[in-house]
C-alpha atoms as a PDB file:
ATOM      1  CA  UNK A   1     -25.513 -45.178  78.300  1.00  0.00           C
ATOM      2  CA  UNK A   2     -28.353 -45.792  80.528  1.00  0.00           C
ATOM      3  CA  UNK A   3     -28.025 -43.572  83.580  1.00  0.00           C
ATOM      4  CA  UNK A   4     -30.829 -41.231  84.632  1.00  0.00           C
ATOM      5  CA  UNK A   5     -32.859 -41.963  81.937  1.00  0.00           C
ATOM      6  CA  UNK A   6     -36.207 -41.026  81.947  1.00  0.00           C
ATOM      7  CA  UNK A   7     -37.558 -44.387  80.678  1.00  0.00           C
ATOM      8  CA  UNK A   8     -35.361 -46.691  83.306  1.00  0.00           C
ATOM      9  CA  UNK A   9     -39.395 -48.079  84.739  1.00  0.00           C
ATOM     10  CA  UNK A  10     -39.455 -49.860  81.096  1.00  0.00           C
ATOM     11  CA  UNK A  11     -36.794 -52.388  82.159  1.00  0.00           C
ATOM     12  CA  UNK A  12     -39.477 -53.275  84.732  1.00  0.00           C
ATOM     13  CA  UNK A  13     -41.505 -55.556  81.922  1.00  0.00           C
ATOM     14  CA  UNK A  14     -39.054 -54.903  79.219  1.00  0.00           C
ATOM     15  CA  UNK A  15     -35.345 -55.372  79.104  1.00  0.00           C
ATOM     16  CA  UNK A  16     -34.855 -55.364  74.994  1.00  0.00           C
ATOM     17  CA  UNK A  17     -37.522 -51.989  74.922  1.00  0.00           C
ATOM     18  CA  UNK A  18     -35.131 -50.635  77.727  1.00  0.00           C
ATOM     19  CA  UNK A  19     -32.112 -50.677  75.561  1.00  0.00           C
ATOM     20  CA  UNK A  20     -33.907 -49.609  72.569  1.00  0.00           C
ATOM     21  CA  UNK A  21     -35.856 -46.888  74.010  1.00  0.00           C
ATOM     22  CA  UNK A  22     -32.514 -45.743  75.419  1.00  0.00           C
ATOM     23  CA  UNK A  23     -31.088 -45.748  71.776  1.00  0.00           C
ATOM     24  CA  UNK A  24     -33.587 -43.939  70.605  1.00  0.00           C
ATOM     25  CA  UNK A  25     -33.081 -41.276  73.674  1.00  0.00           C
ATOM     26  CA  UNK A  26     -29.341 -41.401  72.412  1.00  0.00           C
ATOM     27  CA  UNK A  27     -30.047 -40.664  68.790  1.00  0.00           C
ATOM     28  CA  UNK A  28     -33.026 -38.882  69.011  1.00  0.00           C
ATOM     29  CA  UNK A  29     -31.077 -34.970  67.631  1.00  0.00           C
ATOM     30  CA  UNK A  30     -28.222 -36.237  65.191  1.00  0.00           C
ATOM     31  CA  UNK A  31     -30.290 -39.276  63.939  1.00  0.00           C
ATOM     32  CA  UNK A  32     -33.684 -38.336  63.734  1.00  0.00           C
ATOM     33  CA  UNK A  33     -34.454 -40.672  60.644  1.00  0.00           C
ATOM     34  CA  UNK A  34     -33.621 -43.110  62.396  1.00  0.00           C
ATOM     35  CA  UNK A  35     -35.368 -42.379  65.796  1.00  0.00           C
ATOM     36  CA  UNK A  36     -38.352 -42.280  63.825  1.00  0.00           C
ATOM     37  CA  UNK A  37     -37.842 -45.752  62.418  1.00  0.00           C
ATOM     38  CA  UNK A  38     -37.271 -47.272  65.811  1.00  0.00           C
ATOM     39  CA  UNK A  39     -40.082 -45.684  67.535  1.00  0.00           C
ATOM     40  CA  UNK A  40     -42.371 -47.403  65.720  1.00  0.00           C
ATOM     41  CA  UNK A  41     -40.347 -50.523  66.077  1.00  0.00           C
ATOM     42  CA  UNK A  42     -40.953 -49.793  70.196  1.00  0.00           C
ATOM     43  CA  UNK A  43     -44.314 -49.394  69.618  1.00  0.00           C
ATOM     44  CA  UNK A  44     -44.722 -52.627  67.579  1.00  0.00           C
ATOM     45  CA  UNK A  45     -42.921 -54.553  69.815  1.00  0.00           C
ATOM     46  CA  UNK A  46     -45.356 -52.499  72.839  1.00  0.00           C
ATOM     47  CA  UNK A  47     -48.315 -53.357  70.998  1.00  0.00           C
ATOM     48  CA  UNK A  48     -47.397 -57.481  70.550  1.00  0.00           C
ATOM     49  CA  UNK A  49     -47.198 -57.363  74.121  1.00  0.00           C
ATOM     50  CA  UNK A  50     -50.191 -55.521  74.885  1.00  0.00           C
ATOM     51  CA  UNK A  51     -52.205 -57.963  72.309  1.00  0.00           C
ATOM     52  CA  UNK A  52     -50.635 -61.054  73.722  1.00  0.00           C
ATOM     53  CA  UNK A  53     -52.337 -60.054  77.285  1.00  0.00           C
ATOM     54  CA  UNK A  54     -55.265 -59.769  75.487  1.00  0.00           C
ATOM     55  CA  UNK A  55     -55.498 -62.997  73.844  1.00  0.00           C
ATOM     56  CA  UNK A  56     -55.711 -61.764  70.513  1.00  0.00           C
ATOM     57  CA  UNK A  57     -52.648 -63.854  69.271  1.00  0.00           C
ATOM     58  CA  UNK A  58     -54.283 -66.902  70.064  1.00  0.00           C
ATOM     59  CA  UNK A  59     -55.738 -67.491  66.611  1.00  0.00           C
ATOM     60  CA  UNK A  60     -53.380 -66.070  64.104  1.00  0.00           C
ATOM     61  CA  UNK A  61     -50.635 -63.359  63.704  1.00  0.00           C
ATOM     62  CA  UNK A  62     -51.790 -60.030  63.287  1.00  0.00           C
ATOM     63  CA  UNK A  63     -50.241 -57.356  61.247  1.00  0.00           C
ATOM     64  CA  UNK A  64     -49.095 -54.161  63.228  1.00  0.00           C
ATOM     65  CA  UNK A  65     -51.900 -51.611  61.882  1.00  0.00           C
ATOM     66  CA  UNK A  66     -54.328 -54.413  62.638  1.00  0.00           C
ATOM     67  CA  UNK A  67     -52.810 -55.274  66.044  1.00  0.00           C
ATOM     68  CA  UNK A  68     -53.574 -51.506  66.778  1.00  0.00           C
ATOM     69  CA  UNK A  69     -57.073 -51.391  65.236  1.00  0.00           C
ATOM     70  CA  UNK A  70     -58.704 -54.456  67.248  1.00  0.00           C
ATOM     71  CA  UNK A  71     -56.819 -53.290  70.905  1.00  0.00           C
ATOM     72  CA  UNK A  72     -58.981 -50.155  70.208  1.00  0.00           C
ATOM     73  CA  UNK A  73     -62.077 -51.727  68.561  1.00  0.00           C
ATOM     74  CA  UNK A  74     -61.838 -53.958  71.877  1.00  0.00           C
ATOM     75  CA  UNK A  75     -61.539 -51.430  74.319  1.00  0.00           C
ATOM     76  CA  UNK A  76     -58.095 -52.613  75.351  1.00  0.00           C
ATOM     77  CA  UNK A  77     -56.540 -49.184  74.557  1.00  0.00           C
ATOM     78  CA  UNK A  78     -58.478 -46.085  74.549  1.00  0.00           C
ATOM     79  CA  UNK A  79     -58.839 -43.169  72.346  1.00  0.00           C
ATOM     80  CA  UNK A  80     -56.034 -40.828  73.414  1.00  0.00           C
ATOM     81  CA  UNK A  81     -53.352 -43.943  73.439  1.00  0.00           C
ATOM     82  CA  UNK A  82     -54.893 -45.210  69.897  1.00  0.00           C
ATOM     83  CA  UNK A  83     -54.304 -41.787  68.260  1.00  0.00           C
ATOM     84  CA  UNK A  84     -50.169 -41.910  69.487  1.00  0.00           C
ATOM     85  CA  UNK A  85     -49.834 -44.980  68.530  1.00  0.00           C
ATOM     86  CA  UNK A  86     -51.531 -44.323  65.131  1.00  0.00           C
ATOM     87  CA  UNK A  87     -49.293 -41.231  64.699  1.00  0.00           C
ATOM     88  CA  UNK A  88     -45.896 -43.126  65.697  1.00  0.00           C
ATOM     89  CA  UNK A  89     -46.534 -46.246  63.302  1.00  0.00           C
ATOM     90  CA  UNK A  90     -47.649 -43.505  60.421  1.00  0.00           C
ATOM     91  CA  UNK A  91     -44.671 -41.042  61.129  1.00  0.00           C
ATOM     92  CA  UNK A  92     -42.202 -44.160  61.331  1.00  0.00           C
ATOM     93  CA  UNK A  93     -43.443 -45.551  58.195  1.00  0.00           C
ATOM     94  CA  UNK A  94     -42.792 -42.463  56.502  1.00  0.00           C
ATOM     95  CA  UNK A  95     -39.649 -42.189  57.220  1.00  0.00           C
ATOM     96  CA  UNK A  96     -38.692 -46.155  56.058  1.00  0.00           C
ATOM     97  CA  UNK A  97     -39.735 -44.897  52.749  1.00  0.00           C
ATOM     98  CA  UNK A  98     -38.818 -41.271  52.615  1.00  0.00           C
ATOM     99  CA  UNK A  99     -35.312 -39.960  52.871  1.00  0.00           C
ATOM    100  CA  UNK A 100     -35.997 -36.936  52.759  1.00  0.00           C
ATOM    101  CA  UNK A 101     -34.993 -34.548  55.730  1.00  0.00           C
ATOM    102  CA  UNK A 102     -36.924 -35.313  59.321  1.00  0.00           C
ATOM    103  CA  UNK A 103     -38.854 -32.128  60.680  1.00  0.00           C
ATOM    104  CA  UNK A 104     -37.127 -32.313  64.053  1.00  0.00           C
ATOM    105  CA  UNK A 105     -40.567 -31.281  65.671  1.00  0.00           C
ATOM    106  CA  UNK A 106     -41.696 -34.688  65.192  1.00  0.00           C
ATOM    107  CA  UNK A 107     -39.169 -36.938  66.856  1.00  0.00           C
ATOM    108  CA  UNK A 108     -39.386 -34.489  69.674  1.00  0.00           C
ATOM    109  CA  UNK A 109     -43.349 -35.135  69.570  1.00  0.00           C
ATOM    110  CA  UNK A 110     -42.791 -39.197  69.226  1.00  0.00           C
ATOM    111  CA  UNK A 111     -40.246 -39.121  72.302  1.00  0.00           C
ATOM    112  CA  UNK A 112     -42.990 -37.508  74.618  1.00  0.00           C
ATOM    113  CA  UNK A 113     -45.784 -39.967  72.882  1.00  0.00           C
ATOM    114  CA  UNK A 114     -43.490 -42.872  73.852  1.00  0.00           C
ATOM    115  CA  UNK A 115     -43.053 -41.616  77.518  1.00  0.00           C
ATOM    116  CA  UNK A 116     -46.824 -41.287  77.921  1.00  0.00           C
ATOM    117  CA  UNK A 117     -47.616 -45.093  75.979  1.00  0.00           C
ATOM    118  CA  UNK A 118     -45.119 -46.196  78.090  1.00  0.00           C
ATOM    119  CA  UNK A 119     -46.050 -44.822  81.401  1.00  0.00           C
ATOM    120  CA  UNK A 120     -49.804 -46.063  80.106  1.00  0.00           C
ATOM    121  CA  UNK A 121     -48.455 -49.458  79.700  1.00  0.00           C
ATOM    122  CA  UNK A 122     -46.869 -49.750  83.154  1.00  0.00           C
ATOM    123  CA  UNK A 123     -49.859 -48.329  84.768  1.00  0.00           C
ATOM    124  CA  UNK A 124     -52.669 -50.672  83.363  1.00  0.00           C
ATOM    125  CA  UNK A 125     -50.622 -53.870  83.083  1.00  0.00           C
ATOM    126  CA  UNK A 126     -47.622 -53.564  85.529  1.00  0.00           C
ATOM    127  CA  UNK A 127     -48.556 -51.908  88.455  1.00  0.00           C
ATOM    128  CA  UNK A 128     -51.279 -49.771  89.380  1.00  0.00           C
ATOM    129  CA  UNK A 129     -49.812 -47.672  91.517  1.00  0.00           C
ATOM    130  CA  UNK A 130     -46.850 -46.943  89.217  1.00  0.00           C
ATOM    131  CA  UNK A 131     -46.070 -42.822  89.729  1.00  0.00           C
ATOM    132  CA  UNK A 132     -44.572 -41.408  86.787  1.00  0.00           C
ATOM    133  CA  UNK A 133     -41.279 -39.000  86.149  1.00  0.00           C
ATOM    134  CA  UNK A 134     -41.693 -35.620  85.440  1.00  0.00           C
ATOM    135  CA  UNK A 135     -41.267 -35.825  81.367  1.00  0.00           C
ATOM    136  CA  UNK A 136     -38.165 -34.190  80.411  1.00  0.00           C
ATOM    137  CA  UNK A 137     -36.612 -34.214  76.834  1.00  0.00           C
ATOM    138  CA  UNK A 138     -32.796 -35.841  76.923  1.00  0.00           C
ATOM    139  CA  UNK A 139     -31.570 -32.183  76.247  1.00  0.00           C
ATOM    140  CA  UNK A 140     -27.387 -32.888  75.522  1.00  0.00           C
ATOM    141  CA  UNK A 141     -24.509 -30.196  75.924  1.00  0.00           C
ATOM    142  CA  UNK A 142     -23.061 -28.903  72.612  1.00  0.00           C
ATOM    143  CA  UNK A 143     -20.370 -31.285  72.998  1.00  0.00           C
ATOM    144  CA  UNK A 144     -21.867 -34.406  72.866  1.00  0.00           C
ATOM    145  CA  UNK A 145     -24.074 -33.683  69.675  1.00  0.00           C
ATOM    146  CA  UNK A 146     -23.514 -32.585  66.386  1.00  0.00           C
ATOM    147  CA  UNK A 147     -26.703 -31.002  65.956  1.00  0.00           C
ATOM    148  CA  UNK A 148     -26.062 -27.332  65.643  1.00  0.00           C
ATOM    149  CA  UNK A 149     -29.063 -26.617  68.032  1.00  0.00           C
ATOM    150  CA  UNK A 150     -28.117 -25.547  71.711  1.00  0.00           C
ATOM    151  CA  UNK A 151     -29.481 -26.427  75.033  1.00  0.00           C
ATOM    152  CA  UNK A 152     -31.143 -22.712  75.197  1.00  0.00           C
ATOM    153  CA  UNK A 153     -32.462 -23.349  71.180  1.00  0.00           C
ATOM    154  CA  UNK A 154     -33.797 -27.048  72.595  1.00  0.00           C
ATOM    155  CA  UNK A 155     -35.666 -25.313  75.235  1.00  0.00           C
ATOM    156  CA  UNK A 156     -37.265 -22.641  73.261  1.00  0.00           C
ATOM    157  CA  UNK A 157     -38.283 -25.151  70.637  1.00  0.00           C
ATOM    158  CA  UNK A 158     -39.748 -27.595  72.783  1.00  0.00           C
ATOM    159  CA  UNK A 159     -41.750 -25.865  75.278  1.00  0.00           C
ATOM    160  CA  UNK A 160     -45.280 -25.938  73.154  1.00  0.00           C
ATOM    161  CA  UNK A 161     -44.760 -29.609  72.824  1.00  0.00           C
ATOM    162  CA  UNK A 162     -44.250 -30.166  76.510  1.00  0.00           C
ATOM    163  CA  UNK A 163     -47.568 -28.403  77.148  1.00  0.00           C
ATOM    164  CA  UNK A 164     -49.737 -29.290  73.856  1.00  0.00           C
ATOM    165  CA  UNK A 165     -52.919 -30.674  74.244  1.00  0.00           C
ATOM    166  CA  UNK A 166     -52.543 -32.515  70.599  1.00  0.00           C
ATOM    167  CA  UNK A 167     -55.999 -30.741  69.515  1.00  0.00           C
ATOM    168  CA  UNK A 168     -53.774 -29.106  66.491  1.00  0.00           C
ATOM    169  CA  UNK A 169     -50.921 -31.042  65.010  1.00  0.00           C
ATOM    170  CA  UNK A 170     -49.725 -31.595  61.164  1.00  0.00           C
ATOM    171  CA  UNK A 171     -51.707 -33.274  58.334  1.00  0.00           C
ATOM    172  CA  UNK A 172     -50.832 -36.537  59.193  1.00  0.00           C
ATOM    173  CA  UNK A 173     -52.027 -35.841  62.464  1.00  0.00           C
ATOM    174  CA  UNK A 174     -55.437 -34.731  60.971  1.00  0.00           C
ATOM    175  CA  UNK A 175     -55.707 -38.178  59.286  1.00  0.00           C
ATOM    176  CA  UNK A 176     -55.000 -40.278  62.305  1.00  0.00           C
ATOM    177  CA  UNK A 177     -57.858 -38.652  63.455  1.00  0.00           C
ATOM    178  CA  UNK A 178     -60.226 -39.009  60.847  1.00  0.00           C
ATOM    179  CA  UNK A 179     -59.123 -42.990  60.702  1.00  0.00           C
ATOM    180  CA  UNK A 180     -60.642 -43.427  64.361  1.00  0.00           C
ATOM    181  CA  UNK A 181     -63.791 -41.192  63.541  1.00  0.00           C
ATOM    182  CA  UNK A 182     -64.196 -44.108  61.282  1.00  0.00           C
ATOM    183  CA  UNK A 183     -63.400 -46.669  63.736  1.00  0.00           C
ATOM    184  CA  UNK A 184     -65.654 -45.356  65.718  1.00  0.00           C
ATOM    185  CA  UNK A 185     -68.370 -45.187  63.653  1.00  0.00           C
ATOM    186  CA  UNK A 186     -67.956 -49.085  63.049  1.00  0.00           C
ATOM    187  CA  UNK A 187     -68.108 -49.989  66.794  1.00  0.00           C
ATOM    188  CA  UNK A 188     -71.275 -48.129  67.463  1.00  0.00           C
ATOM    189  CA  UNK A 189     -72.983 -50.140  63.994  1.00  0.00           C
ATOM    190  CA  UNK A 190     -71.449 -53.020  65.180  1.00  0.00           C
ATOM    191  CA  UNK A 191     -72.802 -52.513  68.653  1.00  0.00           C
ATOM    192  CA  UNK A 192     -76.446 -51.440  67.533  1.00  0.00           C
ATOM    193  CA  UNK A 193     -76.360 -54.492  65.302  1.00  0.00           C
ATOM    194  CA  UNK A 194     -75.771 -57.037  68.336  1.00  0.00           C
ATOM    195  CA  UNK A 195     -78.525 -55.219  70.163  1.00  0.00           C
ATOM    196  CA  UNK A 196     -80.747 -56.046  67.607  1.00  0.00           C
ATOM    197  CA  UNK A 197     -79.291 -59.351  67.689  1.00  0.00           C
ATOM    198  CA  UNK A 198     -79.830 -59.669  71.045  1.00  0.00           C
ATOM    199  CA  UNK A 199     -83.429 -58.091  70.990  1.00  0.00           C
ATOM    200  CA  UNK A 200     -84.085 -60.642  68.705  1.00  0.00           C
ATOM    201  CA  UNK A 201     -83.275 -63.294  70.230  1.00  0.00           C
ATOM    202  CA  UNK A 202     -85.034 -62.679  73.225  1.00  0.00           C
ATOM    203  CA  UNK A 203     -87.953 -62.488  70.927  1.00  0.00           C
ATOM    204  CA  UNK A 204     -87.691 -65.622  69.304  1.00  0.00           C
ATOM    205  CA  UNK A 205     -86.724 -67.045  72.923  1.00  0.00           C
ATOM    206  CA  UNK A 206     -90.001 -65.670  74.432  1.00  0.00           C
ATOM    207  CA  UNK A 207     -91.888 -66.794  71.443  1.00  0.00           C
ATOM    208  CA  UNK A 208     -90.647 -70.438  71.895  1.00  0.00           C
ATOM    209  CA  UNK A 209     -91.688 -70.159  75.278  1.00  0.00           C
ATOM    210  CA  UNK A 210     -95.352 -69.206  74.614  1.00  0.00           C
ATOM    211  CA  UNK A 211     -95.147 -71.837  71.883  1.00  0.00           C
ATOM    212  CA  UNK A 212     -94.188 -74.149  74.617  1.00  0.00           C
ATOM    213  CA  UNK A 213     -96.839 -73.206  77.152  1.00  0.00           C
ATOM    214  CA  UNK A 214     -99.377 -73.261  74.435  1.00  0.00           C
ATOM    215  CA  UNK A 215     -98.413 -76.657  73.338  1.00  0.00           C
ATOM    216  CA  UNK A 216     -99.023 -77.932  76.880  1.00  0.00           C
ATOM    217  CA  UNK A 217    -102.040 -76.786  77.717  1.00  0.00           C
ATOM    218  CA  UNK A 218    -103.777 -77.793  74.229  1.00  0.00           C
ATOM    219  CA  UNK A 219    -102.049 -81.296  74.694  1.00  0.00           C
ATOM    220  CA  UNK A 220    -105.168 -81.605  77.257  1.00  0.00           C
ATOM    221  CA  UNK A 221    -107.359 -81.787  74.115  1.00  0.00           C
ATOM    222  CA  UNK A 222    -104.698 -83.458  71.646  1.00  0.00           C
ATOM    223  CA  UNK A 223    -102.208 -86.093  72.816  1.00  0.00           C
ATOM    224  CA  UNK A 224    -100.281 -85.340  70.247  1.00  0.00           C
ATOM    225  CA  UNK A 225     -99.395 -81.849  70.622  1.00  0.00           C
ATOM    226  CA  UNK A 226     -96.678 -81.921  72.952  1.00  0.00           C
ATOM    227  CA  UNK A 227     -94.449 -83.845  70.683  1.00  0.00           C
ATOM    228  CA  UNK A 228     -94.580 -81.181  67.736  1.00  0.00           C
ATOM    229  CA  UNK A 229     -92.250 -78.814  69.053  1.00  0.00           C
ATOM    230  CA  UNK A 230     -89.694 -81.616  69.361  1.00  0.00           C
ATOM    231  CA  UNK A 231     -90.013 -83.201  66.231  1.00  0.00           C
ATOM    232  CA  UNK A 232     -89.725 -80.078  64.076  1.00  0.00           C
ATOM    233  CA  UNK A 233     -86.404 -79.886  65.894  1.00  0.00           C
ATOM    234  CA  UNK A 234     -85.175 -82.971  65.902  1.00  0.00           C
ATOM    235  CA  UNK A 235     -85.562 -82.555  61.989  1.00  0.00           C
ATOM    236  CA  UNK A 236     -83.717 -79.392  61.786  1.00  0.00           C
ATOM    237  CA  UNK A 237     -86.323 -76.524  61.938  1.00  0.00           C
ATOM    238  CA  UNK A 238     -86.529 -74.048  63.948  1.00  0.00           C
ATOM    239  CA  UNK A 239     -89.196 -71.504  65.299  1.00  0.00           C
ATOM    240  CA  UNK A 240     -88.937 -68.569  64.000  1.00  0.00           C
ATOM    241  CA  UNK A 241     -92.114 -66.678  63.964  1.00  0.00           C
ATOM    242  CA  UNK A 242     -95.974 -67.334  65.688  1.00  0.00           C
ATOM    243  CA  UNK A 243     -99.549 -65.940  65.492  1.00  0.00           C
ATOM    244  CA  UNK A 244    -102.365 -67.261  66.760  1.00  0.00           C
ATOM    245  CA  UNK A 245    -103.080 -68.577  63.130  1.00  0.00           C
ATOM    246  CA  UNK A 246     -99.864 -70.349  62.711  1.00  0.00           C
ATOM    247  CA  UNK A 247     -96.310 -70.872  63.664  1.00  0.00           C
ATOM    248  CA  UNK A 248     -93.915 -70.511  61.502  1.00  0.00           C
ATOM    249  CA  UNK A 249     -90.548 -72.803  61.128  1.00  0.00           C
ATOM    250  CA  UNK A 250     -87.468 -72.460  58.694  1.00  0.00           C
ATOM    251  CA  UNK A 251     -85.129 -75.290  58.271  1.00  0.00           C
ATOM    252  CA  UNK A 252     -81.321 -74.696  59.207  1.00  0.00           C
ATOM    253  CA  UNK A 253     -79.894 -75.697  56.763  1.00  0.00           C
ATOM    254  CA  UNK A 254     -81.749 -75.083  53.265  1.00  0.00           C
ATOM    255  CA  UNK A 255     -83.644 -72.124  54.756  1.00  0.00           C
ATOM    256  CA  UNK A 256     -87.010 -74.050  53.468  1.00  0.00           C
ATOM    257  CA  UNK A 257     -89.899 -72.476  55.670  1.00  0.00           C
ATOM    258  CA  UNK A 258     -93.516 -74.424  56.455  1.00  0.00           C
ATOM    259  CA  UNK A 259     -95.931 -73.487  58.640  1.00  0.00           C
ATOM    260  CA  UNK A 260     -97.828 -75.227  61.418  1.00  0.00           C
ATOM    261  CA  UNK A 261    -101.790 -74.634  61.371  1.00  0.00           C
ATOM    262  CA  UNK A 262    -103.907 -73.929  64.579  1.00  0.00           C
ATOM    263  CA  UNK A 263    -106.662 -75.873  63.194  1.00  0.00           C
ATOM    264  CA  UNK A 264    -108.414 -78.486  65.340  1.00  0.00           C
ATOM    265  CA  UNK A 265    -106.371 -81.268  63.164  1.00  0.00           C
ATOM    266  CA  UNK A 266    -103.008 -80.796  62.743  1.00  0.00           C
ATOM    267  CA  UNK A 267    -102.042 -79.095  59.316  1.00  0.00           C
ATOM    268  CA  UNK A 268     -98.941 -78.619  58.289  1.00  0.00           C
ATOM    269  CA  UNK A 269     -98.505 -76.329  55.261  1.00  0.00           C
ATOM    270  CA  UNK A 270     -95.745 -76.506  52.542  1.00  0.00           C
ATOM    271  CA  UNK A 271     -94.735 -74.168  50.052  1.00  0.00           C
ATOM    272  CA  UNK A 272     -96.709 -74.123  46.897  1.00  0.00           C
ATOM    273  CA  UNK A 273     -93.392 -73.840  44.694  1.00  0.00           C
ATOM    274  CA  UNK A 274     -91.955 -77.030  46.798  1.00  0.00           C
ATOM    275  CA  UNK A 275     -94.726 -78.851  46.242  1.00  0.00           C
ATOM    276  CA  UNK A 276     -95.609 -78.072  42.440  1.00  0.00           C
ATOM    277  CA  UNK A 277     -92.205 -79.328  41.957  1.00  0.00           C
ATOM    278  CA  UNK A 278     -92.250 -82.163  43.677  1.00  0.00           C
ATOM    279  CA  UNK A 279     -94.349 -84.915  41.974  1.00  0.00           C
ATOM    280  CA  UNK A 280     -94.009 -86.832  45.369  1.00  0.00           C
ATOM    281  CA  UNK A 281     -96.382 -84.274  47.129  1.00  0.00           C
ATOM    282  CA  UNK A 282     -99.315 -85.187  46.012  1.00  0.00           C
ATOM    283  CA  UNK A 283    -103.328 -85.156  48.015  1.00  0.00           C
ATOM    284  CA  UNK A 284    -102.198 -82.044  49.560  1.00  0.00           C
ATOM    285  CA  UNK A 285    -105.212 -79.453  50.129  1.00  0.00           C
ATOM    286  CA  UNK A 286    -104.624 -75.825  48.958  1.00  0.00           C
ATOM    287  CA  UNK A 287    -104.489 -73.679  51.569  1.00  0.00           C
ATOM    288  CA  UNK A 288    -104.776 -69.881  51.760  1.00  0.00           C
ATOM    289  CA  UNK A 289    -104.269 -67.621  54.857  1.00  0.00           C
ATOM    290  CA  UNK A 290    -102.726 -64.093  55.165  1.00  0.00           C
ATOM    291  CA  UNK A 291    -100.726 -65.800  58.125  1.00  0.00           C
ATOM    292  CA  UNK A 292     -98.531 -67.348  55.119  1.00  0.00           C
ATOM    293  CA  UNK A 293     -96.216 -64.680  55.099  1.00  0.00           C
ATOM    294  CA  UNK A 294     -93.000 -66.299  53.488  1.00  0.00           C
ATOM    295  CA  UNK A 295     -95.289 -67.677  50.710  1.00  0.00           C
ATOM    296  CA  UNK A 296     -96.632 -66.024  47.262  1.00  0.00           C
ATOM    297  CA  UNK A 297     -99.821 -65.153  46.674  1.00  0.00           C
ATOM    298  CA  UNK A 298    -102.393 -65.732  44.271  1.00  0.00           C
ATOM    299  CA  UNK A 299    -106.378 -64.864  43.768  1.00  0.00           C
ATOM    300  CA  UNK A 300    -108.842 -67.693  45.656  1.00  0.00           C
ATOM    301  CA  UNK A 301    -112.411 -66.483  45.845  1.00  0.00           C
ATOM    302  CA  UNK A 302    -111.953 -62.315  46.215  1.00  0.00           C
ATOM    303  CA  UNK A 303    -110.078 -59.798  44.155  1.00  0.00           C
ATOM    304  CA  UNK A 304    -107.209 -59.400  46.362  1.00  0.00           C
ATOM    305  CA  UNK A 305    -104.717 -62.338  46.142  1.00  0.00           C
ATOM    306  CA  UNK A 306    -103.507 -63.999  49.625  1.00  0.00           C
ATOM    307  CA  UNK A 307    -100.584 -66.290  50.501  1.00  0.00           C
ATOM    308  CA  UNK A 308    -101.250 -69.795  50.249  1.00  0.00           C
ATOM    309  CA  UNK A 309     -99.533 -73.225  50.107  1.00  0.00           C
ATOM    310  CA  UNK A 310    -100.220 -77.102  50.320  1.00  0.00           C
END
C-alpha cells in the first residue's frame, strides 16, 4: 500500500498522517469525495501539531479555522502556506455537506497543496536540510481504477496544475484570498496600535523621569517634595500627564484624575464635581488654570471660561 510513495518523509514526524496521507493517495480518482474530506482531516491534524510547537494550546482548545488564523496572525505560517491551508479546510468542508459530484480538478489541486504543506512542515520543524521529491501525481494503470480516465487523459489534465502559480483559481479560491486581505489588514492595525502603545509609554516613562529629577532637585528648597511621587503611588495614582504648571495623576482604579500644583506650597487640586458632591470637602480654595485639562470650565474674572477645581 505504501511503496514508493511520494509522501513516505511524513512517517518521519507522523506515522497516523503517513497512513492517511497514503489513503488519500489510494483514493484520490475513484473516491474523490472522500479525498476531499480527509485532506482536510490531514491538515487539521498538521495544523494541531504545528500549534502545539507553538504554544498556542497551552490555554484552551482552539477550533480548526481559528488554529489556522492565529499560526498566520503569529507569523508561524506564512502567506503562501495560509492560503492552502485555507483552500483545503474550505474545499473539505464543502464536500462534508455537499454530495454533489467532486470537480476532479480539485482533489488533484489538494494532493499537490498537501505535498507542498507537507514538505513545508518537514523543512521548518523537522529538519532543515530536508530535500524534497520531485512532485508527481499517483497516476494508476487502467486496471487498478475505475475511473474511466487513462494514464495519457491524467497527464493531459494535470499538467497546468503541476506548473500553476495559484494567481487564478475558482471562486472559492478568490475568497480565501480576500479572507487574508482581511487578516492582513488586522495585523498591520494591530501592529500600529502597539506602536502607539509603545510610543506612549515611553512618553509617560520619560515624563516620570523628568518628574523624578524635578522632584529632587526642588526637594533642596522643600523637604517634602521627594515623598510626593511615592505617595500618589502608594495610593493608587498614577502619572499620567506634566507641564510646568501641573502634573497630572489618574487613579487606577476609578479613573478619578487630580492634579498636583507647582506653586511654592503644595496644592493639590480636586475635581469641582467630586468635591460639590462631597459635603466632606469642605475649605477648599477654587482654583482656575488652563493646565486643568480633564476638568470643566466655567467663567472667573474674563469672558472666556477656564478649567478649574478645588
Amino acid at each position: 500500500m505504501h511503496n514508493h510513495s511520494l509522501f513516505e518523509f511524513v512517517g518521519q514526524f507522523s506515522s497516523e498522517l503517513f497512513e492517511l496521507v497514503c489513503r488519500i493517495e489510494n483514493q484520490l480518482l475513484d473516491q474523490p469525495l472522500a479525498s476531499l474530506i480527509q485532506a482536510r482531516l490531514y491538515t487539521e491534524q498538521l495544523v494541531k501539531i504545528i500549534s502545539k510547537e507553538e504554544g498556542f494550546e497551552d490555554i484552551y482548545p482552539l477550533k480548526h479555522s481559528e488554529r489556522i488564523h492565529k499560526l498566520y496572525r503569529q507569523n508561524a505560517v506564512e502567506e503562501d502556506i495560509y492560503l492552502k491551508l485555507e483552500w483545503i479546510r474550505k474545499k473539505g468542508n464543502k464536500a462534508a455537506h455537499d454530495i454533489k459530484e467532486v470537480n476532479i480538478n480539485d482533489v488533484l489541486q489538494v494532493h499537490k497543496f498537501l505535498f507542498e504543506i507537507s514538505v513545508w512542515y518537514m523543512q521548518v520543524y523537522v529538519s532543515y536540510d530536508f530535500e524534497a521529491p520531485i512532485y508527481k501525481l499517483p497516476i494508476k494503470t487502467a486496471q487498478e481504477t475505475t475511473n474511466p480516465l487513462e494514464a495519457k487523459d491524467l497527464d493531459v489534465l494535470i499538467k497546468p496544475y503541476v506548473d500553476q502559480t495559484m494567481q487564478k483559481m475558482d471562486e472559492m479560491w478568490l475568497e480565501v484570498q480576500r479572507q487574508l486581505e482581511a487578516i492582513k489588514e488586522e495585523k498591520k492595525r494591530v501592529q500600529t496600535e502597539a506602536a502607539n502603545s509603545e510610543a506612549v509609554s515611553i512618553q509617560q516613562s520619560e515624563i516620570a523621569a523628568t518628574f523624578e529629577m524635578e522632584t529632587m532637585a526642588s526637594s533642596q528648597v522643600n523637604p517634602q517634595m521627594p515623598t510626593i511621587d511615592s505617595v500618589f503611588a502608594r495610593n493608587n495614582f498614577k502619572l499620567t500627564k506634566q507641564t510646568k504648571k501641573a502634573t497630572e495623576f489618574e487613579h487606577m482604579n476609578n479613573g478619578e484624575v487630580l492634579y498636583l500644583m507647582a506653586y511654592k506650597d503644595i496644592s493639590i487640586v480636586l475635581n469641582p464635581k467630586t468635591v460639590e458632591n462631597n459635603p466632606s470637602f469642605k475649605g477648599g480654595k477654587e482654583s482656575h488654570s488652563t493646565a486643568l485639562t480633564q476638568f470643566p470650565k466655567k467663567i472667573k474674572n474674563g469672558k472666556t471660561p477656564t478649567s478649574y477645581g478645588y
